[in-house]
Protein backbone atom coordinates (compact mmCIF):
# COMPACT_ATOMS: atom_id res chain seq x y z
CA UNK A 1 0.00 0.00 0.00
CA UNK A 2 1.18 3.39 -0.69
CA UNK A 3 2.09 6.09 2.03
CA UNK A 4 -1.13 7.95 0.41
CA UNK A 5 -2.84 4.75 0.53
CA UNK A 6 -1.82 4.07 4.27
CA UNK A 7 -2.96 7.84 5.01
CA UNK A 8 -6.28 7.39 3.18
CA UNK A 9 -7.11 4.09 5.68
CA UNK A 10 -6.24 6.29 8.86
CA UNK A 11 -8.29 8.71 7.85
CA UNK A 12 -10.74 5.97 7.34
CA UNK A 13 -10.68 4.77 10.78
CA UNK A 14 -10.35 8.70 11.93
CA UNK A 15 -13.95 9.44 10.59
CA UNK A 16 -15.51 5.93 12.24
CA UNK A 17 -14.13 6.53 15.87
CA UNK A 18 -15.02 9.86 15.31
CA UNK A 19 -19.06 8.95 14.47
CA UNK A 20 -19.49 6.46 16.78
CA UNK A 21 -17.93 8.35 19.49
CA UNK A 22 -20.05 11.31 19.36
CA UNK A 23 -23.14 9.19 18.99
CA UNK A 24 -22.81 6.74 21.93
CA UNK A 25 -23.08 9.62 24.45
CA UNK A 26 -25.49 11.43 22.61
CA UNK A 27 -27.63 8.36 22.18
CA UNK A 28 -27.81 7.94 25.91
CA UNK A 29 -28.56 11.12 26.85
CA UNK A 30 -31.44 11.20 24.66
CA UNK A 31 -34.31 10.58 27.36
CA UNK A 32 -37.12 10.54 24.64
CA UNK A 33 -35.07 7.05 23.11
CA UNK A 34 -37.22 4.01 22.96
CA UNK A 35 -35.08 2.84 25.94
CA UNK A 36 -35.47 4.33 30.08
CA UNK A 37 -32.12 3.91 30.95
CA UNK A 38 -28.63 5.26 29.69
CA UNK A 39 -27.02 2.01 29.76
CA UNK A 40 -29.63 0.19 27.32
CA UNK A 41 -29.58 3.56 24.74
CA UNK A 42 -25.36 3.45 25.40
CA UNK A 43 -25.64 -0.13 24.04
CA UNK A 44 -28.68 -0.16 21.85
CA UNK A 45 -26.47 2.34 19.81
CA UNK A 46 -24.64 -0.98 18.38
CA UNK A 47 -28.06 -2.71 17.15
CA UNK A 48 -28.05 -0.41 14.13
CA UNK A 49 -26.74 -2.14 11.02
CA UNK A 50 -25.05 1.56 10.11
CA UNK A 51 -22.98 1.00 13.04
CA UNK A 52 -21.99 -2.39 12.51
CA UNK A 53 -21.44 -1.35 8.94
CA UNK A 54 -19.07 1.55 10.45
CA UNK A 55 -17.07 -1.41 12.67
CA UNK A 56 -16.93 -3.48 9.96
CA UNK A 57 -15.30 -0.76 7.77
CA UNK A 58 -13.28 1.45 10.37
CA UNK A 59 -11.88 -2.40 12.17
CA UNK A 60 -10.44 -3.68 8.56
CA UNK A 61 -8.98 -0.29 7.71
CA UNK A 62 -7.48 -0.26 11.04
CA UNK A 63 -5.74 -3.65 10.18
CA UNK A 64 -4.48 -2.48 7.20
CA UNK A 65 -3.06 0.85 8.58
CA UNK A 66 -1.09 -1.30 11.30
CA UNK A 67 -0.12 -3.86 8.83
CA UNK A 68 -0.13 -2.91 5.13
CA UNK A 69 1.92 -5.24 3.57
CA UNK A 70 0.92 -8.58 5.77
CA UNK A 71 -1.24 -11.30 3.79
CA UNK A 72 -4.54 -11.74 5.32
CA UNK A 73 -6.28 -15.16 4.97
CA UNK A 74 -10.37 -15.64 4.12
CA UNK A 75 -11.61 -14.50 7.23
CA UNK A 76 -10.32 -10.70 6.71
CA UNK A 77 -11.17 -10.69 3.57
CA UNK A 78 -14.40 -11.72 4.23
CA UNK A 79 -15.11 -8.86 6.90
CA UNK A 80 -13.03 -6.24 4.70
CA UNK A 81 -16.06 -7.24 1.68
CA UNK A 82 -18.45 -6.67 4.26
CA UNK A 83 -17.07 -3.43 5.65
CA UNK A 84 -17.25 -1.79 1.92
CA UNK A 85 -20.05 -3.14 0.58
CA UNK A 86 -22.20 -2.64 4.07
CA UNK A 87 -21.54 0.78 4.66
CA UNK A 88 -22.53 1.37 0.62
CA UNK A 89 -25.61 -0.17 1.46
CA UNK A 90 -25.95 2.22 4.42
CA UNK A 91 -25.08 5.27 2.53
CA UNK A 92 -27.39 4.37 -0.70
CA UNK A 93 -30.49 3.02 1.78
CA UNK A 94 -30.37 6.05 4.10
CA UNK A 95 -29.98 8.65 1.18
CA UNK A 96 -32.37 7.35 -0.91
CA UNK A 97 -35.35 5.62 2.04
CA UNK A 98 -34.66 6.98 5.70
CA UNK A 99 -32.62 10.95 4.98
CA UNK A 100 -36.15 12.95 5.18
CA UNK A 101 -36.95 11.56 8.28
CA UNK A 102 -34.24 12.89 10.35
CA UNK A 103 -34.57 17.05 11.86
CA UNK A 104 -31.10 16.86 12.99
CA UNK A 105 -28.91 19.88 14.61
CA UNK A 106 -25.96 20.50 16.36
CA UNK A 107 -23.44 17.76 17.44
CA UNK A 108 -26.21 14.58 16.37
CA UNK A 109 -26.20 16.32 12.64
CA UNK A 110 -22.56 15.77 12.74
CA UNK A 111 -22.60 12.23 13.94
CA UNK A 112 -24.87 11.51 11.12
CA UNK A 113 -23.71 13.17 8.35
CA UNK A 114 -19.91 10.94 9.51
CA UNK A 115 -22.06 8.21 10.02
CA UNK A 116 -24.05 7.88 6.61
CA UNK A 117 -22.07 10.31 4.36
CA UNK A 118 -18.38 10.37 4.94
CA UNK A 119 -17.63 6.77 6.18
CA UNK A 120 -19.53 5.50 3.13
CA UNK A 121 -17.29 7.88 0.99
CA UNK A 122 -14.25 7.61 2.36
CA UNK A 123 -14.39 3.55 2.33
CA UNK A 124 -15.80 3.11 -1.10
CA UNK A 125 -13.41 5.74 -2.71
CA UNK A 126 -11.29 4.08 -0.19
CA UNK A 127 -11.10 0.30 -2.14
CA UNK A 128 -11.68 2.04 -5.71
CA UNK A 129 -8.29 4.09 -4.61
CA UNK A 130 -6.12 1.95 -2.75
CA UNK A 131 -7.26 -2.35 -2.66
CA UNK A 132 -5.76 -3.89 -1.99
CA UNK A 133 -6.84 -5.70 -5.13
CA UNK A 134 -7.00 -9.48 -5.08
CA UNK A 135 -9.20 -9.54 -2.36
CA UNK A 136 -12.38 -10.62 -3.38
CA UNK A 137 -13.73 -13.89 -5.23
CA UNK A 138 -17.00 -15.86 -5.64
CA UNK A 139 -16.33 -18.01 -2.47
CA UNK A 140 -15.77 -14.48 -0.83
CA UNK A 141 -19.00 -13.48 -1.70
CA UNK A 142 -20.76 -15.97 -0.42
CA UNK A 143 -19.20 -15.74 2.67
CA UNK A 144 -19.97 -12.41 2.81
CA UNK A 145 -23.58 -12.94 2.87
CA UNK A 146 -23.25 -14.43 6.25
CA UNK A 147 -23.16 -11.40 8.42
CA UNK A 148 -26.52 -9.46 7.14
CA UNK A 149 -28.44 -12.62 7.34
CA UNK A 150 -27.16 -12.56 11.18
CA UNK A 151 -28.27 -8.73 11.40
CA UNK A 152 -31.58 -9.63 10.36
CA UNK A 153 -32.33 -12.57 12.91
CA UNK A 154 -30.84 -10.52 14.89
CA UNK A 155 -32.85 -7.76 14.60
CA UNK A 156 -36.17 -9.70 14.29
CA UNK A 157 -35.89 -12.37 16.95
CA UNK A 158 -34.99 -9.36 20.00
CA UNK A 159 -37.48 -7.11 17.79
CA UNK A 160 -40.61 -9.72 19.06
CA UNK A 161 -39.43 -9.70 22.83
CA UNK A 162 -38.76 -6.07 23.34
CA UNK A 163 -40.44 -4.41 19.74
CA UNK A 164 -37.26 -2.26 19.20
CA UNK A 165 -36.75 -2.44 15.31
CA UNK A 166 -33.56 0.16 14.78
CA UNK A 167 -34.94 1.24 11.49
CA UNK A 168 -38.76 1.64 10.26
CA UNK A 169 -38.53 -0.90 7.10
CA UNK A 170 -37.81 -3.91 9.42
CA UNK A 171 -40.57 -2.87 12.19
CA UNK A 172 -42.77 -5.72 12.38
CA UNK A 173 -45.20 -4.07 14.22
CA UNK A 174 -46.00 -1.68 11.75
CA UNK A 175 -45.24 -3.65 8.02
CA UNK A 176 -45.67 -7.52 9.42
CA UNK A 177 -43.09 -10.00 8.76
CA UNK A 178 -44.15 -10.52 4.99
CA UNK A 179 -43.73 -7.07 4.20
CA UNK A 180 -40.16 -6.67 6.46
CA UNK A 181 -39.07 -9.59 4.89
CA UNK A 182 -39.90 -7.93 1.12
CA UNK A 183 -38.22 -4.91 2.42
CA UNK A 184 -35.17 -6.95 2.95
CA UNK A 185 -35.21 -8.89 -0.09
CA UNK A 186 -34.99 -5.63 -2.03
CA UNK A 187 -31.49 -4.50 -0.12
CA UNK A 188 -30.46 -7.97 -0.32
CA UNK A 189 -30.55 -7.95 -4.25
CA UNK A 190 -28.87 -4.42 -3.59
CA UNK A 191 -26.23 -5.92 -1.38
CA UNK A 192 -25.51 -9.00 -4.14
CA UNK A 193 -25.48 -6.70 -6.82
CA UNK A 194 -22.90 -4.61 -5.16
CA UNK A 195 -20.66 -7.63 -3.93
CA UNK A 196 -20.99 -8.78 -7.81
CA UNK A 197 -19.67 -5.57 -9.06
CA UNK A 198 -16.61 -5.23 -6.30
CA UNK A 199 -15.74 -8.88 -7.64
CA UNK A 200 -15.77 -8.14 -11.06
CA UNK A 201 -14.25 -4.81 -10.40
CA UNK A 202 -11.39 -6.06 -8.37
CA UNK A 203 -10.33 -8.62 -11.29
CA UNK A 204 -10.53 -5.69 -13.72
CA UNK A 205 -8.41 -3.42 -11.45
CA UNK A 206 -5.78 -6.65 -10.53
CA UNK A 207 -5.25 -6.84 -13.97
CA UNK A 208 -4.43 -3.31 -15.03
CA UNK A 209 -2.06 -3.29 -12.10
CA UNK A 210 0.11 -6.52 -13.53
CA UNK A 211 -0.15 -5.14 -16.88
């Protein structure tokens, strides 16, 4: 990786400590949160797939910042697929389905616009930029499935004991399970369509490079 590659990934990992610190304290401050106590907001905080999807991304660029030369076996490459295409699915679903809903100010405007805005920026442009390239393969992609699957039992199975749903497409209560799950199926085929793409992209990219 190149220095301005290595400086790109820290500035990577910069804008995801810097999100998800200023929105765990704000988050349980916020006494009109589904949740009574600070604690459960503190922690609820991590329920959101944008967070995870910030983790994923800011965890895997950290790796690579610390070591940017080391070879990294199926597992990393696995969560490093996951960190850039789920945090493109957070920036594309929140733009296009969830933005108008927010009336946002002050410190929480800044959390989100890092959040759902500049993480998914700085990681996509991130991989386009800097790989590293031979990363990614069919296999990969499957594996890579695993992780939003576990989101959504996740999310449904606590969502029927304490009817939290973190965003307003997987609420049960409101849609019912055939709807959510519809909902779902639609960023699904976004997600697959998006992990296709990085695969065939990253061959393309390899390629030029050893040419």
């Amino acid at each position: 990786m190149t220095m301005t590659g290595r400086i790109w990934t820290w500035l990577t990992v910069a804008v995801v400590v810097a999100g998800i610190g200023i929105q765990l304290p704000l988050s349980a401050q916020n006494e009109e949160g589904f949740f009574s106590t600070a604690p459960e907001r503190f922690f609820n905080v991590f329920a959101y797939f944008t967070i995870q999807s910030n983790l994923l991304l800011g965890g895997t660029a950290l790796v690579l910042a610390v070591w940017p030369g080391r070879s990294h076996g199926e597992l990393f490459k696995t969560l490093r697929l996951n960190g850039v295409l789920c945090i493109a699915v957070t920036g594309i679903v929140y733009h296009t389905a969830l933005a108008g809903l927010d009336d946002l100010s002050g410190w929480a405007w800044v959390a989100n616009l890092l959040l759902h805005t500049v993480a998914p920026v700085v990681g996509v442009l991130g991989w386009l930029l800097f790989g590293p390239r031979d990363q990614t393969d069919w296999r990969i992609v499957g594996w890579s499935i695993v992780f939003p699957l576990l989101w959504l039992a996740f999310t449904l199975i606590r969502g029927a004991f304490v009817h939290f749903y973190p965003y307003p497409f997987v609420n049960v209560d409101d849609h019912g399970y055939g709807r959510v799950l519809l909902n779902c199926l639609l960023v699904a085929v976004l997600f697959l369509a998006l992990a296709a793409g990085a695969t065939t992209l990253d061959r393309r990219l390899r390629h030029e490079r050893v040419s």
